[in-house]
C-alpha atoms as a PDB file:
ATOM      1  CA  UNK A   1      -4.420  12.521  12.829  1.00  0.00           C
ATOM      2  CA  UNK A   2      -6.980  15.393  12.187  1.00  0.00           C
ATOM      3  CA  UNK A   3      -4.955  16.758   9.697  1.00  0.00           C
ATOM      4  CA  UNK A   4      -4.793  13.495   7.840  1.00  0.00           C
ATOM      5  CA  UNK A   5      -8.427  13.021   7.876  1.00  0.00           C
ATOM      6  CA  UNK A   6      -8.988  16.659   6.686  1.00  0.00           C
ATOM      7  CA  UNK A   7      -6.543  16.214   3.691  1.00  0.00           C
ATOM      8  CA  UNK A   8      -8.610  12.590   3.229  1.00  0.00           C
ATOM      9  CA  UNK A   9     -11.955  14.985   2.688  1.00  0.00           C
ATOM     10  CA  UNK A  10     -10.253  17.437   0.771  1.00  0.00           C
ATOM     11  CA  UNK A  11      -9.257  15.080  -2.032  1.00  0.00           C
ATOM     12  CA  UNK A  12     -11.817  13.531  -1.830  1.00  0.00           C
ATOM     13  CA  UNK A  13     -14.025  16.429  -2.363  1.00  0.00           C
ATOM     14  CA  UNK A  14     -11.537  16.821  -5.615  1.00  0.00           C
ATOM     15  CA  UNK A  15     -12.071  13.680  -7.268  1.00  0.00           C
ATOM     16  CA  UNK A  16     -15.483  14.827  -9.203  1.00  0.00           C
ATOM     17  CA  UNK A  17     -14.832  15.942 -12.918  1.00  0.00           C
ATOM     18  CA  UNK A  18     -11.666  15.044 -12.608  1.00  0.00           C
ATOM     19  CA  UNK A  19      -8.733  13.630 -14.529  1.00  0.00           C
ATOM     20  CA  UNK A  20      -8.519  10.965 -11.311  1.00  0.00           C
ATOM     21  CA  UNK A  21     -12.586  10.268 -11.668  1.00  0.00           C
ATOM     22  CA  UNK A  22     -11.900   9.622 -15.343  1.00  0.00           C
ATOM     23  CA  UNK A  23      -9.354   7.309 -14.561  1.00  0.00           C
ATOM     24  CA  UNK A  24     -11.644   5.124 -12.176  1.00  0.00           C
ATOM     25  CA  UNK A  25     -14.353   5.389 -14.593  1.00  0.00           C
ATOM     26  CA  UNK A  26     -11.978   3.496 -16.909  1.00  0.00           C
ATOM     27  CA  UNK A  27     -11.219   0.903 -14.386  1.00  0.00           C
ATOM     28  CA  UNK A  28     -14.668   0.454 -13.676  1.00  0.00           C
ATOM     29  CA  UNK A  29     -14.577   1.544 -10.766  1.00  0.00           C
ATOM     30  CA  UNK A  30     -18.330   3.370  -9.108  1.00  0.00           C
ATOM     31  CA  UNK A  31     -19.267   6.285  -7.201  1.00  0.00           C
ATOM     32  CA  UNK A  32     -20.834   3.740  -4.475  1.00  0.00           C
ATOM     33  CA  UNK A  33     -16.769   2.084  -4.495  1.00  0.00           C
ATOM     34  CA  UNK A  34     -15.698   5.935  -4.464  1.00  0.00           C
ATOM     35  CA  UNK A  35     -17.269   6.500  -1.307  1.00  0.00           C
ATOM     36  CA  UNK A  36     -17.003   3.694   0.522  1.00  0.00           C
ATOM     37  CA  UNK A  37     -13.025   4.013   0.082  1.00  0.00           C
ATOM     38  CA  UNK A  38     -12.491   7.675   0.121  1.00  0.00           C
ATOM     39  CA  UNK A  39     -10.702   7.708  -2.349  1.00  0.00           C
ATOM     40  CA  UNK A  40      -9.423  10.743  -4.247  1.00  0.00           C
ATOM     41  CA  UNK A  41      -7.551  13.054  -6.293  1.00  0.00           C
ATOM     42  CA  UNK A  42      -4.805  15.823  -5.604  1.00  0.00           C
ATOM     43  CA  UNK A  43      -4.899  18.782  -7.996  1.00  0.00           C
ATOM     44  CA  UNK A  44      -1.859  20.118  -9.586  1.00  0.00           C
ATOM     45  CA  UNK A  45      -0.329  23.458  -7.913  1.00  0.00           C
ATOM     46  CA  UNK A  46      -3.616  23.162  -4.641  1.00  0.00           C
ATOM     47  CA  UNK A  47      -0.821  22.313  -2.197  1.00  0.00           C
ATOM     48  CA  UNK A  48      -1.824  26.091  -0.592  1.00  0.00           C
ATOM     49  CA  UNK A  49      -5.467  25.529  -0.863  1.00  0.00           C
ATOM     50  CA  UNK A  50      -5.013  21.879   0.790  1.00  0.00           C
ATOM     51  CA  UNK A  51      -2.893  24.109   3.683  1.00  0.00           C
ATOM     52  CA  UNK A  52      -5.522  26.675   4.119  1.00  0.00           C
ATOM     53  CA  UNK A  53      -8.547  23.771   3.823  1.00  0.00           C
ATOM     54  CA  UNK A  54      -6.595  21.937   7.133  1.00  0.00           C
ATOM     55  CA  UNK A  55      -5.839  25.428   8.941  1.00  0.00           C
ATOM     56  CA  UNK A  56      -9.424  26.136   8.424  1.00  0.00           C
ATOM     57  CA  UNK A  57     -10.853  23.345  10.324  1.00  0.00           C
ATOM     58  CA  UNK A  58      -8.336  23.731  13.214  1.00  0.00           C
ATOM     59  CA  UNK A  59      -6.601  20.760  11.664  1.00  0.00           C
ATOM     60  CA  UNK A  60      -2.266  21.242  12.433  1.00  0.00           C
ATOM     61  CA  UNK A  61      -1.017  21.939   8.920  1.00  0.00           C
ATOM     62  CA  UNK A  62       2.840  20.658  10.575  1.00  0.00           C
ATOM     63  CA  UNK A  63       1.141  17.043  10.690  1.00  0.00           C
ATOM     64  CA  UNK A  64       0.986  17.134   6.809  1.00  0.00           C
ATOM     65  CA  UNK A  65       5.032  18.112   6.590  1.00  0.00           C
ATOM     66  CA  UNK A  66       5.430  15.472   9.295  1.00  0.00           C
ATOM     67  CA  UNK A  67       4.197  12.899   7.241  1.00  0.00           C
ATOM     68  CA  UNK A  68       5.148  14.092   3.661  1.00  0.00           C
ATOM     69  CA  UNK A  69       1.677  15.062   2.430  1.00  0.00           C
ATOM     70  CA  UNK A  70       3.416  18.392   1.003  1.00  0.00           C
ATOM     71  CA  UNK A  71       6.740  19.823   1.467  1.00  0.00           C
ATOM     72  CA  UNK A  72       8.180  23.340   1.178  1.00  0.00           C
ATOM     73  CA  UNK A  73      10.100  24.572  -1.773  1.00  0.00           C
ATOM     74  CA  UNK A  74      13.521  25.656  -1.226  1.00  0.00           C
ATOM     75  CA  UNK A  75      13.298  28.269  -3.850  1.00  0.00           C
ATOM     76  CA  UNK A  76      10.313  30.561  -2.739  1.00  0.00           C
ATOM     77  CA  UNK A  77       7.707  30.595  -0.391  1.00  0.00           C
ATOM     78  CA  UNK A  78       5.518  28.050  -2.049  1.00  0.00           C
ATOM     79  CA  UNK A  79       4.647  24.273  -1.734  1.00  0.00           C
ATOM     80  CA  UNK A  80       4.656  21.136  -3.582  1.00  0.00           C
ATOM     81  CA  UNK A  81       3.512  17.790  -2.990  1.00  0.00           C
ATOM     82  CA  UNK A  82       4.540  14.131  -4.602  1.00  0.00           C
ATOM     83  CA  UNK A  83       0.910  13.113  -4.638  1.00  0.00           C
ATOM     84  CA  UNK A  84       0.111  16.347  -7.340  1.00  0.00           C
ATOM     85  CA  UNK A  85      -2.025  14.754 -10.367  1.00  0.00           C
ATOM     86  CA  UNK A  86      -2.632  10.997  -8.766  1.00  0.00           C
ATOM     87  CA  UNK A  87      -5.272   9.253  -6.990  1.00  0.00           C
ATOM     88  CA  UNK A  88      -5.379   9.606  -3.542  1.00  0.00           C
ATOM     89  CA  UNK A  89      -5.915   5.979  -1.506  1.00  0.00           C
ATOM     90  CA  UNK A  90      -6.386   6.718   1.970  1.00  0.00           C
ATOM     91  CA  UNK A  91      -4.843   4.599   4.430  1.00  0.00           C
ATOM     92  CA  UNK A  92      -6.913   3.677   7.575  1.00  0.00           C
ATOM     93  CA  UNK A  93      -5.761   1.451  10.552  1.00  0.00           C
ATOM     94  CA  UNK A  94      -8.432  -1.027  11.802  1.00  0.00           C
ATOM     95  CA  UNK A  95      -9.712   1.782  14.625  1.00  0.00           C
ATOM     96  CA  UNK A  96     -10.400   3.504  10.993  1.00  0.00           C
ATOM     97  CA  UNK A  97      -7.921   6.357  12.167  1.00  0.00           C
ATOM     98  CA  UNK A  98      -6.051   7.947   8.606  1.00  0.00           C
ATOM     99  CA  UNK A  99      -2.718   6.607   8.879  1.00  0.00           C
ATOM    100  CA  UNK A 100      -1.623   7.970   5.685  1.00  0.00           C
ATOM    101  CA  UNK A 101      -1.809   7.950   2.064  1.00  0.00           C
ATOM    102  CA  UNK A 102      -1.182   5.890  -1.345  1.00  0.00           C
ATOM    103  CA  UNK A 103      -0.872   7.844  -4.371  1.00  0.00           C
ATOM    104  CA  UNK A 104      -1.461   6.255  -7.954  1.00  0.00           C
ATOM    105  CA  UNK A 105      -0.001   7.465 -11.532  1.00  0.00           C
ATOM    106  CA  UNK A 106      -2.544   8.016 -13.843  1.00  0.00           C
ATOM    107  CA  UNK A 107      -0.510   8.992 -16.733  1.00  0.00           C
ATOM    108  CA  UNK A 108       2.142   6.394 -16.960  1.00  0.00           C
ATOM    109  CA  UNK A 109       4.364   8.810 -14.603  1.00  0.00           C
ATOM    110  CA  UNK A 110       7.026   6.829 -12.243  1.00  0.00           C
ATOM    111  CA  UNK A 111       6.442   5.831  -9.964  1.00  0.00           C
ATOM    112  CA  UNK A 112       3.658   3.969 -10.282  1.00  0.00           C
ATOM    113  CA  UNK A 113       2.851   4.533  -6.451  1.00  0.00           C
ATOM    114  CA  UNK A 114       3.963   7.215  -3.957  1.00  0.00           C
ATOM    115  CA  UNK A 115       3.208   6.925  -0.079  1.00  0.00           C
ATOM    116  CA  UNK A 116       2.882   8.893   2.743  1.00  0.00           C
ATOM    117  CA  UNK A 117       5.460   8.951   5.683  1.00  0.00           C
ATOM    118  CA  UNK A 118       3.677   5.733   7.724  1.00  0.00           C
ATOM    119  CA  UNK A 119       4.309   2.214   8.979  1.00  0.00           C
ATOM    120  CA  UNK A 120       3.296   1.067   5.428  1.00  0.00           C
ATOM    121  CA  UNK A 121       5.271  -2.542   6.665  1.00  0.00           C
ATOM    122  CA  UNK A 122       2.436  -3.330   9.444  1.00  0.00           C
ATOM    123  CA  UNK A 123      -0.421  -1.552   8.049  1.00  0.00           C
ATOM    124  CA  UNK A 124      -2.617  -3.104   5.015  1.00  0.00           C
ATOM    125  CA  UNK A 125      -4.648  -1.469   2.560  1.00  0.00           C
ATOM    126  CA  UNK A 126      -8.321  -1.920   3.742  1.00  0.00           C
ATOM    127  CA  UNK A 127      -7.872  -3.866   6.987  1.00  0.00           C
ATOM    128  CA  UNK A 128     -10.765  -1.829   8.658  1.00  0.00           C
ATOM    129  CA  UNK A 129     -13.154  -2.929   5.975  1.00  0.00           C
ATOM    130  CA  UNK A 130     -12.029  -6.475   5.489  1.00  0.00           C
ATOM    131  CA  UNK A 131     -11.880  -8.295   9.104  1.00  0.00           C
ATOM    132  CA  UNK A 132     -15.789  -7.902   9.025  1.00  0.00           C
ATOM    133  CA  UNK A 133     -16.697 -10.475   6.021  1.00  0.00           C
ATOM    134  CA  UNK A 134     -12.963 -12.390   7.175  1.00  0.00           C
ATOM    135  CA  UNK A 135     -14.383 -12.875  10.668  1.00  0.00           C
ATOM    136  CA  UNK A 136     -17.492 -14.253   9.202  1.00  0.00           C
ATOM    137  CA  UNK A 137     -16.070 -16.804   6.805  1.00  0.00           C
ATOM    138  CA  UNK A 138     -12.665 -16.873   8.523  1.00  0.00           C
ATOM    139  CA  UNK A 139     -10.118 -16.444   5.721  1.00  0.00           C
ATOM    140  CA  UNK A 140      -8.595 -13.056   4.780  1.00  0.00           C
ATOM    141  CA  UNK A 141      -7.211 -12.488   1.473  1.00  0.00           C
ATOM    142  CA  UNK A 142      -4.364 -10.690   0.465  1.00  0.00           C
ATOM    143  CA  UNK A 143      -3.388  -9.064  -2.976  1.00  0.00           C
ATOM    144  CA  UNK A 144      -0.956  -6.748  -4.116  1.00  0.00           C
ATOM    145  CA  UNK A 145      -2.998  -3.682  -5.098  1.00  0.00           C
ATOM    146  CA  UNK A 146      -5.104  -1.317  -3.687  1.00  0.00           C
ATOM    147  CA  UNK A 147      -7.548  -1.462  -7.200  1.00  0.00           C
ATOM    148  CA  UNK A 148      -7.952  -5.598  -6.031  1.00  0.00           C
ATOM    149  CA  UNK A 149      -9.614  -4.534  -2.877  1.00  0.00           C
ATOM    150  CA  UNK A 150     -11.620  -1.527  -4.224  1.00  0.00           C
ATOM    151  CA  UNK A 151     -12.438  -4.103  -7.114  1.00  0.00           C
ATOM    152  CA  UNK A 152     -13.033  -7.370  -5.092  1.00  0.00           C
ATOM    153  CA  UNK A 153     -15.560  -5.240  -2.205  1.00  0.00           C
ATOM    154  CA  UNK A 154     -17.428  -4.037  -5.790  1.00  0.00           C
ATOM    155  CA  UNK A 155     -17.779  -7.461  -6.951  1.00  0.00           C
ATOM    156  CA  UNK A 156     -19.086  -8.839  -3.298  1.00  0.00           C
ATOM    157  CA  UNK A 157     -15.806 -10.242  -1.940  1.00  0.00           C
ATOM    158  CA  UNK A 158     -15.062  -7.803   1.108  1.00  0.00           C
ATOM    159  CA  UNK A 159     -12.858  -9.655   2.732  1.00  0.00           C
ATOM    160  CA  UNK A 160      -9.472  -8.186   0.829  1.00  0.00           C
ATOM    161  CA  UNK A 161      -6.664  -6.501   2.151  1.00  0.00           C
ATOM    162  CA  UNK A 162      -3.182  -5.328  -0.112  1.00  0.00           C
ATOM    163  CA  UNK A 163       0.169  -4.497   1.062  1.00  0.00           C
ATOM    164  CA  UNK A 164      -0.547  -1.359  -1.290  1.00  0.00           C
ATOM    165  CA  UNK A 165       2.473  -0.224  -3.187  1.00  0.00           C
ATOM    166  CA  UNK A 166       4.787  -2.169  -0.947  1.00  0.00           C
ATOM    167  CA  UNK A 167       5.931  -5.984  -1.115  1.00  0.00           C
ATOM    168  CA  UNK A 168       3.187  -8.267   1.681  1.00  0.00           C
ATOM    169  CA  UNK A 169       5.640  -8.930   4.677  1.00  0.00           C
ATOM    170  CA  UNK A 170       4.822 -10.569   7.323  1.00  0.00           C
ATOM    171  CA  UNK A 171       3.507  -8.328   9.296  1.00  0.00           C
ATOM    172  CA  UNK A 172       0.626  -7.940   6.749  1.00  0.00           C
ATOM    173  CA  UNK A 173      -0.045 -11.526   7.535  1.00  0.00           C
ATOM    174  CA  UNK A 174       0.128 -11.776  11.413  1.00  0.00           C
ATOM    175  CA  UNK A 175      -2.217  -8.773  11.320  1.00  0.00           C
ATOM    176  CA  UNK A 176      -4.739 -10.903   9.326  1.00  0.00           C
ATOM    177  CA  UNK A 177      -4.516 -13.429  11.057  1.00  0.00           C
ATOM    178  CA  UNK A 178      -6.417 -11.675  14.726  1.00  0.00           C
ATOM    179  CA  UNK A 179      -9.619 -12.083  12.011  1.00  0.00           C
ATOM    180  CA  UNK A 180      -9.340 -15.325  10.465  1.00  0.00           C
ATOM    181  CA  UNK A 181      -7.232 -18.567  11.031  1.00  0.00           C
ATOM    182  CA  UNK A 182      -6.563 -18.685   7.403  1.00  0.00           C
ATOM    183  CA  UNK A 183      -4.792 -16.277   5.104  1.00  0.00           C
ATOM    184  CA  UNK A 184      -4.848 -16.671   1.430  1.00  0.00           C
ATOM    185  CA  UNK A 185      -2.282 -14.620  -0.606  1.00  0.00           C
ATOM    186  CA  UNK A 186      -3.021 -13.437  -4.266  1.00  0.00           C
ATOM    187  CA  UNK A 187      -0.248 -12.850  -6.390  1.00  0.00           C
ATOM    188  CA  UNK A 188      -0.187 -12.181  -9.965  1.00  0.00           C
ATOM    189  CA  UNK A 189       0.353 -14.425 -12.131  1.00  0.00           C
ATOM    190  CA  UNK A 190       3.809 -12.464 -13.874  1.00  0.00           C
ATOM    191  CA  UNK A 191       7.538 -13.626 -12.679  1.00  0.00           C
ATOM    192  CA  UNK A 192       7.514 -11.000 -10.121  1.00  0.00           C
ATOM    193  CA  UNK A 193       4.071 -12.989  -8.793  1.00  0.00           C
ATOM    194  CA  UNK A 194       6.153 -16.021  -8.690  1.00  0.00           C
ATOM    195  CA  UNK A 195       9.016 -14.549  -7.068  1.00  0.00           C
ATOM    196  CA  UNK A 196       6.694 -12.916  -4.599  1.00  0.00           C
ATOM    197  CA  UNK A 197       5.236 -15.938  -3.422  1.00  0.00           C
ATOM    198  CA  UNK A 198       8.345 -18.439  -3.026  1.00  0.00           C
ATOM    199  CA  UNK A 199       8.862 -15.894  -0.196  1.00  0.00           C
ATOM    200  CA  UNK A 200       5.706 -15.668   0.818  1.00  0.00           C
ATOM    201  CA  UNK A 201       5.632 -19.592   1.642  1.00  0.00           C
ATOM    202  CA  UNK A 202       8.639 -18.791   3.713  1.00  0.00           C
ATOM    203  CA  UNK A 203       6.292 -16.964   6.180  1.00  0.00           C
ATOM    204  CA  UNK A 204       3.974 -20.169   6.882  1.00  0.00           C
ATOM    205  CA  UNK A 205       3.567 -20.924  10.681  1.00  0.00           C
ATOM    206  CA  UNK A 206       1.877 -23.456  12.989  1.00  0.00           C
ATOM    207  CA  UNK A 207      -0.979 -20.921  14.502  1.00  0.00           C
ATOM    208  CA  UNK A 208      -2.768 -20.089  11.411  1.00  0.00           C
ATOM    209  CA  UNK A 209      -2.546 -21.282   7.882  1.00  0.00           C
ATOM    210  CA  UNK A 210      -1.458 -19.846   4.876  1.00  0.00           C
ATOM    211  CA  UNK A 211      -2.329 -20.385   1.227  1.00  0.00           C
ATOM    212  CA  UNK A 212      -1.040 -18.939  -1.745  1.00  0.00           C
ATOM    213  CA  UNK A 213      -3.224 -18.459  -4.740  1.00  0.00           C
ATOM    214  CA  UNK A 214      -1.801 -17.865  -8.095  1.00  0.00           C
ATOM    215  CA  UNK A 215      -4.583 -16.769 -10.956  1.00  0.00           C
ATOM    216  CA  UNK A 216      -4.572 -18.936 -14.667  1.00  0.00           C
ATOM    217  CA  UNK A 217      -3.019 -16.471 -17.212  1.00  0.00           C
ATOM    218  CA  UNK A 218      -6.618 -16.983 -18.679  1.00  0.00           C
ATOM    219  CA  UNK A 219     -10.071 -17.100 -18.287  1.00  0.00           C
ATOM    220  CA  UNK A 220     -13.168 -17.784 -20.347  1.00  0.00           C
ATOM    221  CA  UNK A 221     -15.588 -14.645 -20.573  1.00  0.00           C
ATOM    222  CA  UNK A 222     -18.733 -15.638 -22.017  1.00  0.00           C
ATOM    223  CA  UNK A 223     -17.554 -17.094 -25.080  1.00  0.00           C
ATOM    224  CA  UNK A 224     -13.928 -15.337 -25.369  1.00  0.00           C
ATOM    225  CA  UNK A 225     -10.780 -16.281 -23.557  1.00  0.00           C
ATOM    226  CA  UNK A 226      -9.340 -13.040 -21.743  1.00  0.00           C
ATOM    227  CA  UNK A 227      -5.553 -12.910 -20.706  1.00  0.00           C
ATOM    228  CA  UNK A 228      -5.570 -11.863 -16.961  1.00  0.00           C
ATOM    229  CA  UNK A 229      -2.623 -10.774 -14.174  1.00  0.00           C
ATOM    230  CA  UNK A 230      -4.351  -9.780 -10.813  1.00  0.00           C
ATOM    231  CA  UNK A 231      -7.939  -9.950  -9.178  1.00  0.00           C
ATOM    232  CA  UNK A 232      -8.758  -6.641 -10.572  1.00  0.00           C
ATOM    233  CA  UNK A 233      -8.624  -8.733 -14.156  1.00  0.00           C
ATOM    234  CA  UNK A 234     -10.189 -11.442 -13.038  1.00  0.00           C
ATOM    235  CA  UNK A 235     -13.161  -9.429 -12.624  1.00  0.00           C
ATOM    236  CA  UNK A 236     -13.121  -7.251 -14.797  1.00  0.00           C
ATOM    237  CA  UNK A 237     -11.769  -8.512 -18.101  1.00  0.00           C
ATOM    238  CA  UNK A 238     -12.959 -11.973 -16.720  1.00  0.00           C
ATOM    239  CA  UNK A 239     -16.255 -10.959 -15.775  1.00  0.00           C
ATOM    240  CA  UNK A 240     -16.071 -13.196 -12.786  1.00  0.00           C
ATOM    241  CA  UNK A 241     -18.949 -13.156 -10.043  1.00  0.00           C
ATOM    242  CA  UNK A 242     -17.936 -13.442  -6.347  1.00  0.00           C
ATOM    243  CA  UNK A 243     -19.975 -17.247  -6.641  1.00  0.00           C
ATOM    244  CA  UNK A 244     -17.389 -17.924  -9.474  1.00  0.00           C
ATOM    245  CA  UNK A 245     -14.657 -16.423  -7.397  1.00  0.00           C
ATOM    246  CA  UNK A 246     -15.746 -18.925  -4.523  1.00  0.00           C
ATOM    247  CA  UNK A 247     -15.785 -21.528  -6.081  1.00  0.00           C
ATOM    248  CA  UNK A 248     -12.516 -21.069  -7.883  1.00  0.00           C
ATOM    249  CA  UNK A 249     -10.762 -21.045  -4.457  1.00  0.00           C
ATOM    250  CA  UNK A 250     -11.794 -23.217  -3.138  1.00  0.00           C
ATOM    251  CA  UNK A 251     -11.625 -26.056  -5.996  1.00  0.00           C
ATOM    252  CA  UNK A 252      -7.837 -24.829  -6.014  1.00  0.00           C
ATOM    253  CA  UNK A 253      -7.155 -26.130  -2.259  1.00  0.00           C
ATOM    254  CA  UNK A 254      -9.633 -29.438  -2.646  1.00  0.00           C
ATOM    255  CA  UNK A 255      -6.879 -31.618  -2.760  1.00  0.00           C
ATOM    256  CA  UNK A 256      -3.609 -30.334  -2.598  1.00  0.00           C
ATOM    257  CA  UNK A 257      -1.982 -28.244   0.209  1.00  0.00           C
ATOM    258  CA  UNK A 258      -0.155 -24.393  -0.828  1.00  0.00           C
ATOM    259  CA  UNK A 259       3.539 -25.651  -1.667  1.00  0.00           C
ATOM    260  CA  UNK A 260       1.938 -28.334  -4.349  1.00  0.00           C
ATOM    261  CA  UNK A 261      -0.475 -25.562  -5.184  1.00  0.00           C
ATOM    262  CA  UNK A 262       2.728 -23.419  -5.512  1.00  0.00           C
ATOM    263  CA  UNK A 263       4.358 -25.395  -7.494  1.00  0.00           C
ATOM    264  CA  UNK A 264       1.533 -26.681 -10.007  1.00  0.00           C
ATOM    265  CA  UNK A 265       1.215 -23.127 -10.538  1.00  0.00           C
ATOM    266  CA  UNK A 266       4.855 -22.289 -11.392  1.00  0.00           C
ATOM    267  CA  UNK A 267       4.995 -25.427 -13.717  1.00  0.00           C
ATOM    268  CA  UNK A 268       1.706 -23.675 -15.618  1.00  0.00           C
ATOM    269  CA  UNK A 269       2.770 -20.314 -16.229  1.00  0.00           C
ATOM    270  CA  UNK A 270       6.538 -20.254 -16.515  1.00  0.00           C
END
């Protein structure tokens, strides 16, 4: 895993000046979020200089063919790599080991997300962070996106994890669940949201519990109303503080349990 945490640092050490840092400006996302996420940004036509940067630092430049970091070209004697011109997210397993890596479009290029050869199935997004603040409150959410975690720790809510590119099995949930005894899914509020989280119910089980959370299509910000999808909008667009956050959640499981929640929900927005 050297090798991974070598080509972590490298693209990291890209992400200043950058078409990628430009992008995360935009989202509002900080230098302080920057760093305490790693996250960042592959070059266009580096793949050699990412190869020499690991062979450098006696890292094993096989482990980044092994787990699709860069490939060879058939053609000559050069590289390439899928994660050329994205955002690098850097997946860590809860020892904080790189696992692999989440790569964002930034230009509207499809897919939206490429990963890394890795269990992405068991492993969330940010689980080494997270079971910290879910420990101390004991609930653990769970969103869709890795820019909801980045976003939520920003805002003061560290205890968010994502399935990261990839639908939230439930895997992603019985993971949670060895930090908190409840596990609150966020979907967004779009039909894919919806769909998302009929099956998500399906995963409910008698040792922990589950919630799922939809968010209101809108929110009031200041003296506007703002359209939202996901956390990240929430705030963001909604200018939402973690207190606001709070006490969102838990008016929205006061009195009813997730399935009426569920379905209240569905009622709302559809």
């Amino acid at each position: 895993m050297k090798s991974l945490l070598l080509a972590a640092q490298w693209c990291h050490s890209k992400l200043p000046n950058s078409k990628g840092y430009e992008y995360l400006q935009r989202r509002e996302i900080n230098d302080a979020q920057v760093r305490a996420f790693g996250i960042g940004y592959f070059p266009e036509r580096l793949e050699q200089e990412l190869i020499d940067f690991v062979v450098k630092n006696d890292g094993d430049r096989k482990e980044l063919f092994r787990s699709g970091v860069v490939f060879d070209k058939l053609s000559n004697a050069s590289y390439y790599s899928m994660f050329a011109g994205r955002v690098i997210f850097p997946y860590s397993n809860a020892h904080r080991e790189i696992i692999g890596f989440s790569g964002r479009s930034i230009d509207g290029r499809e897919p939206k997300y490429v990963n890394s050869i890795f269990d992405k199935v068991r492993e969330p997004y940010n689980l080494q962070r997270a079971k910290y603040a879910a420990r101390s409150c004991d609930v653990i959410f769970i969103v869709e996106g890795h820019i909801c975690c980045v976003t939520s720790w920003g805002r003061g809510v560290a205890n968010v994890i994502a399935g990261g590119g990839t639908a939230i099995t439930v895997d992603h949930l019985l993971k949670a669940t060895r930090y908190a005894k409840t596990v609150c899914v966020i979907v967004d509020n779009d039909e894919a949201g919806l769909k998302a989280a009929e099956k998500i119910i399906t995963f409910a089980r008698e040792d922990f519990v589950l919630q799922v959370l939809v968010l209101p299509k809108t929110v009031i910000s200041g003296t506007e109303v703002v359209e939202i999808k996901d956390l990240d909008d929430y705030f963001v667009k909604g200018k939402k503080s973690k207190e606001e956050f709070w006490m969102f959640y838990q008016e929205s499981f006061r009195r009813v349990d997730s399935s009426n929640l569920l379905r209240e929900r569905v009622k709302q927005i559809v």
